[in-house]
Protein backbone atom coordinates (compact mmCIF):
# COMPACT_ATOMS: atom_id res chain seq x y z
CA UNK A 1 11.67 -13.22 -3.34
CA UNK A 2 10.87 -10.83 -0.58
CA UNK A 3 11.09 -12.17 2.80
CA UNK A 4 9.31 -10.94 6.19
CA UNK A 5 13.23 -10.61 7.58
CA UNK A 6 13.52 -7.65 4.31
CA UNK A 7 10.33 -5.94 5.31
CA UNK A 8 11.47 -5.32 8.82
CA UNK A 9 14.81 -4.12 8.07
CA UNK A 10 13.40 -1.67 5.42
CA UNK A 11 10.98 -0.43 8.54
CA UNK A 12 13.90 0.21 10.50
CA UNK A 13 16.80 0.90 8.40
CA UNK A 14 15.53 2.68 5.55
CA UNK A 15 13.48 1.09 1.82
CA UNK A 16 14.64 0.89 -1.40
CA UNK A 17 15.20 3.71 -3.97
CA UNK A 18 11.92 4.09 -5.97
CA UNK A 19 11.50 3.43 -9.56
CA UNK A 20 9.96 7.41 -9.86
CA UNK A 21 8.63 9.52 -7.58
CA UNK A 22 5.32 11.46 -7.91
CA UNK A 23 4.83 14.81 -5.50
CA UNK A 24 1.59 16.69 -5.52
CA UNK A 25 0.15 19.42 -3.22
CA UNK A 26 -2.72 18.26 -0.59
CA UNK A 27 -4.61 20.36 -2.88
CA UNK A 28 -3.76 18.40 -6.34
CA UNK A 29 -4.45 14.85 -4.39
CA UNK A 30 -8.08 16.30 -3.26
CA UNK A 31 -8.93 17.35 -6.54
CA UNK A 32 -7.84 13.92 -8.16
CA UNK A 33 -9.50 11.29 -5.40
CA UNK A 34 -12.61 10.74 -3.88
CA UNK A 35 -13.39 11.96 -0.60
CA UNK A 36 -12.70 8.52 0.87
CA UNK A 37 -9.73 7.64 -1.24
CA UNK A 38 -8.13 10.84 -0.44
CA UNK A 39 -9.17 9.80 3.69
CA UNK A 40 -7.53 6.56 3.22
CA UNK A 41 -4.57 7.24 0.53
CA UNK A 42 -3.38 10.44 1.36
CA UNK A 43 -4.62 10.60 5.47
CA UNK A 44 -3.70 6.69 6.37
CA UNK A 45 -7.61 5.81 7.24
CA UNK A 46 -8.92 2.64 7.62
CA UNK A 47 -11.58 1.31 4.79
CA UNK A 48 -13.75 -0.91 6.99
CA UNK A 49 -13.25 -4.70 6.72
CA UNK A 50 -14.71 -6.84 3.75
CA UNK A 51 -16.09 -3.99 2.38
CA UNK A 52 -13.73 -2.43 -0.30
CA UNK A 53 -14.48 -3.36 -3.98
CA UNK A 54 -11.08 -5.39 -4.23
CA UNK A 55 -11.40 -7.59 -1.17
CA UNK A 56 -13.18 -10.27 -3.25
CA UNK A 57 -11.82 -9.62 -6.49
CA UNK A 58 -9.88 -13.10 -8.26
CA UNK A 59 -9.79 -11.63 -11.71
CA UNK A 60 -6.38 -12.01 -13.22
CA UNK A 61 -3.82 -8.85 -13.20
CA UNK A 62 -2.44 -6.32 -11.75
CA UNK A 63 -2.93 -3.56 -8.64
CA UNK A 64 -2.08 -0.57 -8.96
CA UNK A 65 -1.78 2.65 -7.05
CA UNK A 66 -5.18 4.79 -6.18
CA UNK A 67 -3.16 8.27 -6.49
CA UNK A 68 -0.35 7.60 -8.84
CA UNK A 69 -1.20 4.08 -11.05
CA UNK A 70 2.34 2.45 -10.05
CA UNK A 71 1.60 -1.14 -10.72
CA UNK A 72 1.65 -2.50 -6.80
CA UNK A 73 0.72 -6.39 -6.68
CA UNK A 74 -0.31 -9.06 -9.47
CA UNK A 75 -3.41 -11.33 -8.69
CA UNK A 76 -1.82 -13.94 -8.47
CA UNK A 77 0.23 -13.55 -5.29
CA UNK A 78 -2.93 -12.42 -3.39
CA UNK A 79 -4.27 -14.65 -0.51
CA UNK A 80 -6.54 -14.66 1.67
CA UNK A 81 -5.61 -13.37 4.95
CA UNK A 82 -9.10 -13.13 6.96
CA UNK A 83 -8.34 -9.55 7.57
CA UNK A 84 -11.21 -7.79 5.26
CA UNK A 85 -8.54 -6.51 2.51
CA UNK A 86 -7.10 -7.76 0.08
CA UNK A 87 -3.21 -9.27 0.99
CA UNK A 88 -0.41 -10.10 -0.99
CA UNK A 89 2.78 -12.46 -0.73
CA UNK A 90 4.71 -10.05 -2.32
CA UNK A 91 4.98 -6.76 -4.35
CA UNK A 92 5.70 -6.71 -8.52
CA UNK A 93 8.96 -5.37 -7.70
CA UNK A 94 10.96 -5.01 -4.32
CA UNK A 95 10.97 -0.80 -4.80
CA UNK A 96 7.18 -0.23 -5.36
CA UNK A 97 6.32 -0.64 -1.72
CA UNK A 98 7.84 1.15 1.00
CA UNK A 99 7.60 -0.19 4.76
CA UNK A 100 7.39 1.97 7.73
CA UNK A 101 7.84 1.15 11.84
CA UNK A 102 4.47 2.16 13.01
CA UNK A 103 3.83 2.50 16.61
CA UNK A 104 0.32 3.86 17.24
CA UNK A 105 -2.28 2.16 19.35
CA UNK A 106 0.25 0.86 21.72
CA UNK A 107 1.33 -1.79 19.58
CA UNK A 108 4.78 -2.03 16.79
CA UNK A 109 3.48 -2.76 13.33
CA UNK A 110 4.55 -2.34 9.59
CA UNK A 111 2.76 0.04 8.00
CA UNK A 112 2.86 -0.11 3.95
CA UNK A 113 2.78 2.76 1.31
CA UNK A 114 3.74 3.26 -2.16
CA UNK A 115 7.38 3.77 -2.56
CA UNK A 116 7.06 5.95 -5.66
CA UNK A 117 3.62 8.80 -4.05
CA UNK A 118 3.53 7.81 -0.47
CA UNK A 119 -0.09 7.02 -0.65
CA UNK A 120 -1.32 4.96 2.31
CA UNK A 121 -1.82 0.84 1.68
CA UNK A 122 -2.36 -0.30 5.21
């Protein structure tokens, strides 16, 4: 089981080899996502709280990647955080998700991405 000591020393010392990796061209990712997915996914934006189509969502399975369909998080390690998306105790596997150091806004947080495209999770 992942534990929030593994998440910060991936931030700061490097995450796991992913499964695959999948490159496209600013271009290619356009093309392929909506003009908000692409904002959020591919630009790190910020869909505004308790509004995305997966913040209520309790049907049974599994989340997967907006740009490259890497299977990300089953249902049934999501909880409810209060923070207007939808959270997760932990990934399907430890390599999916990558973890960066972020310090924007004057503050040190852990940003999340795919591990296999890079896309943006929060």
């Amino acid at each position: 089981m992942l534990k929030w000591s593994d998440v910060i020393r991936f931030s700061t010392k490097g995450n796991p080899v992913p499964p695959s990796r999948v490159e496209k061209s600013e271009q290619e990712w356009r093309r392929q996502l909506t003009a908000e997915q692409y904002q959020v996914a591919r630009l790190k934006g910020t869909e505004r709280a308790f509004t995305g189509e997966y913040c209520e969502a309790h049907e049974p399975g599994l989340y997967a990647c907006i740009c490259c369909g890497t299977p990300l998080f089953d249902s049934r390690l999501k909880f409810e955080s209060g923070t207007g998306w939808p959270s997760f105790t932990q990934p399907v596997e430890e390599n999916v998700v990558a973890y960066h150091k972020d310090v924007t806004y004057g503050m040190v947080r852990v940003e999340v991405l795919c591990n296999v495209c890079d896309a943006h999770l929060g």
